[in-house]
C-alpha atoms as a PDB file:
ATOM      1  CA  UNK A   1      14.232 159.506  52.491  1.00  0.00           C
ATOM      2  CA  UNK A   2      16.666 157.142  50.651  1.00  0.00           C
ATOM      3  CA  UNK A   3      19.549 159.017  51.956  1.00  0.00           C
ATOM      4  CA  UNK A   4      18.174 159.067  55.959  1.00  0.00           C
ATOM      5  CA  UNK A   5      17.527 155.072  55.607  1.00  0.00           C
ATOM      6  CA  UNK A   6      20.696 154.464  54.376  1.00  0.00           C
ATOM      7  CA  UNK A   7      22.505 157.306  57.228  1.00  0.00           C
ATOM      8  CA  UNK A   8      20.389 155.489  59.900  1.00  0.00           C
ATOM      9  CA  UNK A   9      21.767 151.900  59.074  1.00  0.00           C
ATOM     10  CA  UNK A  10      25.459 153.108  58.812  1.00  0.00           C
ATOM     11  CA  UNK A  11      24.634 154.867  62.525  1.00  0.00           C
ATOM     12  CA  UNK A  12      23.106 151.155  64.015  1.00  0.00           C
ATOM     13  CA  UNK A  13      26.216 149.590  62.946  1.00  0.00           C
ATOM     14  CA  UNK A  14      28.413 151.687  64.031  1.00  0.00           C
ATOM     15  CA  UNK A  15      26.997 151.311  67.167  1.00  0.00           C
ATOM     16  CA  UNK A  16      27.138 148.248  67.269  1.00  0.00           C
ATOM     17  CA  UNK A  17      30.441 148.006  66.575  1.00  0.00           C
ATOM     18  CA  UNK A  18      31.527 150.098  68.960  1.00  0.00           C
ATOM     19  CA  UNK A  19      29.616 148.223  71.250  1.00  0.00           C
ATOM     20  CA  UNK A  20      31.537 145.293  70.775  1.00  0.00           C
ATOM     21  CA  UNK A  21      28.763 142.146  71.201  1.00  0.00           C
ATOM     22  CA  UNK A  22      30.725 139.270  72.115  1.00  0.00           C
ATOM     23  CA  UNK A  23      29.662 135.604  72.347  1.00  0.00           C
ATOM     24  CA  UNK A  24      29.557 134.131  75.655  1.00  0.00           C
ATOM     25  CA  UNK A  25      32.221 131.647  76.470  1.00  0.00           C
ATOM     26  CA  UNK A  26      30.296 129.609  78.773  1.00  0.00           C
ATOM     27  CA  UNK A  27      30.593 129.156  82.642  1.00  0.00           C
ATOM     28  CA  UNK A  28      34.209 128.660  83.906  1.00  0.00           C
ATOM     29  CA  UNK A  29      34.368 125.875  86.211  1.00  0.00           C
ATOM     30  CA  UNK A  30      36.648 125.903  89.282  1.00  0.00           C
ATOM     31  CA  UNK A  31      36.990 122.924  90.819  1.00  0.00           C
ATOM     32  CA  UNK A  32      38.063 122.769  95.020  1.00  0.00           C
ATOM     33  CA  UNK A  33      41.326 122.549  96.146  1.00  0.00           C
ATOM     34  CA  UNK A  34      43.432 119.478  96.229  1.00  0.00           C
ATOM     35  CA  UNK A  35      45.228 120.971  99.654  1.00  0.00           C
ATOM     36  CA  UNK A  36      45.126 124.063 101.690  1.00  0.00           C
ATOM     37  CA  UNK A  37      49.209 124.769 102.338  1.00  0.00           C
ATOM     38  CA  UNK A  38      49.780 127.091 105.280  1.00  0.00           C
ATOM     39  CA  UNK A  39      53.703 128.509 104.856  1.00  0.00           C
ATOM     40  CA  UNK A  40      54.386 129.626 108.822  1.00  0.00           C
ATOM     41  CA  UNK A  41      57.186 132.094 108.299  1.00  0.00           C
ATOM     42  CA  UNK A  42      59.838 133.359 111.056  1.00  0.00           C
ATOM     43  CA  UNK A  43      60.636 136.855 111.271  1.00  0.00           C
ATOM     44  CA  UNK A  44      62.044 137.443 113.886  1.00  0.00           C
ATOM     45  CA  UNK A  45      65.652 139.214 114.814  1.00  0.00           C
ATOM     46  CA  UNK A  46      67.591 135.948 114.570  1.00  0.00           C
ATOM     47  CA  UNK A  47      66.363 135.698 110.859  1.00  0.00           C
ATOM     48  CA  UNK A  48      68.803 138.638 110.181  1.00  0.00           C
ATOM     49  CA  UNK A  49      71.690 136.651 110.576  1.00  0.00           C
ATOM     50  CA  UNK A  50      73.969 136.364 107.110  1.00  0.00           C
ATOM     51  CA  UNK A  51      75.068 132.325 107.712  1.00  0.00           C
ATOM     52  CA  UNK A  52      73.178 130.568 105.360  1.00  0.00           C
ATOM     53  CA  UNK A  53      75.936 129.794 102.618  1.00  0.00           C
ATOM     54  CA  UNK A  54      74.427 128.754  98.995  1.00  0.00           C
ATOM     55  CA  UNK A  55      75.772 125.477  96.617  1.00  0.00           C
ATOM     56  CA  UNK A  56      77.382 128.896  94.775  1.00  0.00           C
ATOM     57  CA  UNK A  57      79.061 129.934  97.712  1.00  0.00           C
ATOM     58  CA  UNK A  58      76.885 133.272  98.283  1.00  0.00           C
ATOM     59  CA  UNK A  59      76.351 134.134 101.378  1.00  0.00           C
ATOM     60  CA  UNK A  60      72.937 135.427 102.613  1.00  0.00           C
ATOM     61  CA  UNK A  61      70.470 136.354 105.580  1.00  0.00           C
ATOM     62  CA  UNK A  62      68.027 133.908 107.150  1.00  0.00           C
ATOM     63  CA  UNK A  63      65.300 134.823 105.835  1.00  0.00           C
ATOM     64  CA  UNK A  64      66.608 135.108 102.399  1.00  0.00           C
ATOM     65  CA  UNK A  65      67.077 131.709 101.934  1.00  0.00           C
ATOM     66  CA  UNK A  66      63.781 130.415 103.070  1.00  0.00           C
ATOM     67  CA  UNK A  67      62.125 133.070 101.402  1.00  0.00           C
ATOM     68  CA  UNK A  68      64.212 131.395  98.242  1.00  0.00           C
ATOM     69  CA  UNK A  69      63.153 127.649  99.427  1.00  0.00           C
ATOM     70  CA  UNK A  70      59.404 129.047  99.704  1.00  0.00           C
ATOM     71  CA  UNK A  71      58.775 130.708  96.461  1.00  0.00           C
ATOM     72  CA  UNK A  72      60.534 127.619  94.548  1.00  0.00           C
ATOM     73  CA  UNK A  73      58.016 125.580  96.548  1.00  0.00           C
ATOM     74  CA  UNK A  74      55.077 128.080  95.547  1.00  0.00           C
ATOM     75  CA  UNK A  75      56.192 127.804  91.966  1.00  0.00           C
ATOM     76  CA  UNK A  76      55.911 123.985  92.034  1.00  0.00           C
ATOM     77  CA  UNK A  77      52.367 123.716  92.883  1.00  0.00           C
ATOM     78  CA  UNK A  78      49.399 123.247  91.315  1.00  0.00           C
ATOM     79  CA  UNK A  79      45.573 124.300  91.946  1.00  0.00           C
ATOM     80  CA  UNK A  80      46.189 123.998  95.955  1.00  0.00           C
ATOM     81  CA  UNK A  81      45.676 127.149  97.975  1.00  0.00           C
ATOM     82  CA  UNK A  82      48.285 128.552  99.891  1.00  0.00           C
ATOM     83  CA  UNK A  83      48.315 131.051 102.526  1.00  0.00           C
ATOM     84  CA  UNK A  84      51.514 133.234 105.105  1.00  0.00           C
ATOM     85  CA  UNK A  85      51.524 133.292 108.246  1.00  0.00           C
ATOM     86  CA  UNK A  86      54.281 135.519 109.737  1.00  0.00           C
ATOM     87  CA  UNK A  87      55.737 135.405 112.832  1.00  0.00           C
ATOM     88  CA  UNK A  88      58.216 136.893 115.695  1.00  0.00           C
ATOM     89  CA  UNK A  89      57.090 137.979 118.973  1.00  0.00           C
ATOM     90  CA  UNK A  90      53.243 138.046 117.600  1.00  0.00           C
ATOM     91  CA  UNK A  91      51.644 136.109 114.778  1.00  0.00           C
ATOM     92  CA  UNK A  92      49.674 137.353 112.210  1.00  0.00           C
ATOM     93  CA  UNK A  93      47.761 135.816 109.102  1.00  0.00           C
ATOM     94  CA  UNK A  94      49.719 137.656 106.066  1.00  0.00           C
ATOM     95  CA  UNK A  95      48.083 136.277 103.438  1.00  0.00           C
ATOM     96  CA  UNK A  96      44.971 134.183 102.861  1.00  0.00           C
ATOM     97  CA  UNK A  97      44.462 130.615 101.414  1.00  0.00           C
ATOM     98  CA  UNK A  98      44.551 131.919  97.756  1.00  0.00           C
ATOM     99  CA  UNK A  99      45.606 130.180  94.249  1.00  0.00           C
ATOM    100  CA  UNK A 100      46.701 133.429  93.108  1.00  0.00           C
ATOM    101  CA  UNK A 101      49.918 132.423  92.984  1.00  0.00           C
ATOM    102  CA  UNK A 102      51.814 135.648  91.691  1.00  0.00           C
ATOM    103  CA  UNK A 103      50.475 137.587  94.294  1.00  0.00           C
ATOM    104  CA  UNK A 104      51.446 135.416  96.600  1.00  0.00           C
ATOM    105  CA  UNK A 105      54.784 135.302  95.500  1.00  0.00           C
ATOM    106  CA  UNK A 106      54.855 139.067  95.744  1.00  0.00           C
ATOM    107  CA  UNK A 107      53.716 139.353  99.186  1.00  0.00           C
ATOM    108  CA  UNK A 108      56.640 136.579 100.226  1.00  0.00           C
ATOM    109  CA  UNK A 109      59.410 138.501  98.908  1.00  0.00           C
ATOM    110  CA  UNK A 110      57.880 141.759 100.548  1.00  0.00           C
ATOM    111  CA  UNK A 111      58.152 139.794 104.302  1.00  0.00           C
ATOM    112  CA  UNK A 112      61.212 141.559 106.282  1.00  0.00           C
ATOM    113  CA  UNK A 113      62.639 140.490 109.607  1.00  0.00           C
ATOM    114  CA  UNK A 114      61.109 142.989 112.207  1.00  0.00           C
ATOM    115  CA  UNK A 115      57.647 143.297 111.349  1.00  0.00           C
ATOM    116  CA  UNK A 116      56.255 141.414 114.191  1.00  0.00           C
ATOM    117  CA  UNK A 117      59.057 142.001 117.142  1.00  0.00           C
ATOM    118  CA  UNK A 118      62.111 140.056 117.786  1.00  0.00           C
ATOM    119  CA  UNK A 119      61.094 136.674 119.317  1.00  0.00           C
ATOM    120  CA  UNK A 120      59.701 133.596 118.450  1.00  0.00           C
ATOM    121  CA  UNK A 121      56.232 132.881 119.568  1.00  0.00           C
ATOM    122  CA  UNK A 122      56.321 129.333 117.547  1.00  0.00           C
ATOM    123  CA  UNK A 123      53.258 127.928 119.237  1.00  0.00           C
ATOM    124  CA  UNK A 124      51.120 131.376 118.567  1.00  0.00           C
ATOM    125  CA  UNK A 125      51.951 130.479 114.771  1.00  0.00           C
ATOM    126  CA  UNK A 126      51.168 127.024 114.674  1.00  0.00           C
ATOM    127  CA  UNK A 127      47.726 127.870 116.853  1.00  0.00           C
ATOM    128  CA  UNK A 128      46.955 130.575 114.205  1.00  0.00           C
ATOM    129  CA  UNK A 129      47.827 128.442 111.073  1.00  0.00           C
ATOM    130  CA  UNK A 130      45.263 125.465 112.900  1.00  0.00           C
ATOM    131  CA  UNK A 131      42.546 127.558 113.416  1.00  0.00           C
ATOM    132  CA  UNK A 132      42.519 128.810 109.639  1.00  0.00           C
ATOM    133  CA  UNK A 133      43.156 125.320 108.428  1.00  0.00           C
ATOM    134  CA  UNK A 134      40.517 124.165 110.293  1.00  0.00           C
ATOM    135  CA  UNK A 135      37.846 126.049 108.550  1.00  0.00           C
ATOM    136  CA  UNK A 136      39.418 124.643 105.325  1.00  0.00           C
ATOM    137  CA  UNK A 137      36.540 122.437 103.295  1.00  0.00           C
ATOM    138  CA  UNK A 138      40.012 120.606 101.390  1.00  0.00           C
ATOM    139  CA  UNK A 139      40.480 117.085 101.731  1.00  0.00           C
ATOM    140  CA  UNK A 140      44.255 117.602 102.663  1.00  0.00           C
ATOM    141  CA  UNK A 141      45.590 120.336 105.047  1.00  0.00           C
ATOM    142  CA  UNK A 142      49.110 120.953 105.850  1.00  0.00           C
ATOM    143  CA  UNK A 143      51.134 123.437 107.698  1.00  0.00           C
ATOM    144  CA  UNK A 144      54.553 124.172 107.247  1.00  0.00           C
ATOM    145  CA  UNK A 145      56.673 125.809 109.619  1.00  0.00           C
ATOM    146  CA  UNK A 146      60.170 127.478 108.131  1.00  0.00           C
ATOM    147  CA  UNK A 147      61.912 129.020 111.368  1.00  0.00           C
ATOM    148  CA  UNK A 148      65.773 128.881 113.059  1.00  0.00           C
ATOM    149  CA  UNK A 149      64.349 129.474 116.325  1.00  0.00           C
ATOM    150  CA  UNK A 150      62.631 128.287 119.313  1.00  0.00           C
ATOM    151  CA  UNK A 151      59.683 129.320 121.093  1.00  0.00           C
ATOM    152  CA  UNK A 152      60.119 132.560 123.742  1.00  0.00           C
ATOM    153  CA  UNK A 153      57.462 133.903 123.173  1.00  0.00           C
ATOM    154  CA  UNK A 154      53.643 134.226 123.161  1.00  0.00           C
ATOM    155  CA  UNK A 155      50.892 132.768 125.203  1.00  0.00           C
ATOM    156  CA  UNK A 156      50.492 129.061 123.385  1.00  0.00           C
ATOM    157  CA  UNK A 157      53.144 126.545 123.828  1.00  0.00           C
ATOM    158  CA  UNK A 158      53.979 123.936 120.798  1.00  0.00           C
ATOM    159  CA  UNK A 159      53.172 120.933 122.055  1.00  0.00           C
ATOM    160  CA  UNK A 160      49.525 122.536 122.666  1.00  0.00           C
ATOM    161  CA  UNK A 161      49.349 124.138 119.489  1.00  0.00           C
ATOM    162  CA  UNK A 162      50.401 120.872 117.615  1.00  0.00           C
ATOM    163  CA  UNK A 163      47.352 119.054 120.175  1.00  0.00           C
ATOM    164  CA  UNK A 164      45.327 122.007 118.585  1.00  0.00           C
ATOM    165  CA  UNK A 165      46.065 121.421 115.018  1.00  0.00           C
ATOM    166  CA  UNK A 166      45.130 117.567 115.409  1.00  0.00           C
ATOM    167  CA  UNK A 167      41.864 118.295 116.767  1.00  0.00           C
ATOM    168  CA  UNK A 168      41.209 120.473 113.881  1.00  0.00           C
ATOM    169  CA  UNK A 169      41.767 118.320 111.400  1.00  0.00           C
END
């Protein structure tokens, strides 16, 4: 009986050590945004062009270099959300307001020129970034526009779009 006692403790423990009971930690708090950042990001054909000549003396694309400029910016900032919205002949939300900034990072150096036709429907981009800004609870809401181009495109002119964005907020 001794024996079965003593081969039924060893058994519970080793249960329970492969169970692995852990102490809770608490509740993680997460606290709401500073500022929702909208980055409104050109792709269209003209973004293709190599002319954009670094403090090195590289030269690169378009695109390139405000893909560069963007993902320093994304590196510098802290607890905001931050969301793409890509643009050409069409616009199209690319990525969510998100704090997860790696990802974001990721899906900004996996934008190409091309994905969304080859003109520049500016105001379509600024209407798009308004209305998801708008639904934004954050205190502070910006959008930032990083294009070469002007509008030819798409069904919302600027100066409406930018009437658009100061209703919303």
């Amino acid at each position: 009986f001794r024996r079965v006692s003593l081969f039924g403790v060893a058994w519970l423990f080793l249960v329970l050590a492969a169970a692995r009971p852990q102490t809770p930690s608490g509740m993680q708090s997460y606290s709401v945004p500073v500022r929702d950042l909208m980055l409104i990001l050109d792709v269209s054909g003209s973004m293709r062009q190599r002319d954009f000549v670094s403090q090195d003396g590289s030269v690169s694309d378009r695109l390139s270099a405000v893909k560069a400029a963007a993902d320093t910016f994304i590196r510098s900032r802290k607890g905001d959300r931050i969301g793409i919205i890509l643009f050409a002949g069409q616009a199209s939300l690319y990525v969510p307001l998100t704090v997860d900034y790696p990802t974001l990072r990721e899906m900004l150096a996996a934008a190409q020129v091309g994905l969304l036709g080859g003109m520049t429907a500016i105001g379509d981009a600024l209407g798009l970034a308004a209305e998801h800004l708008g639904k934004s609870e954050a205190k502070q809401k910006t959008a930032v526009l990083l294009t070469d181009g002007v509008n030819n495109a798409g069904a919302l002119m600027p100066p409406d779009a930018l009437k658009k964005a100061v209703k919303e907020g």
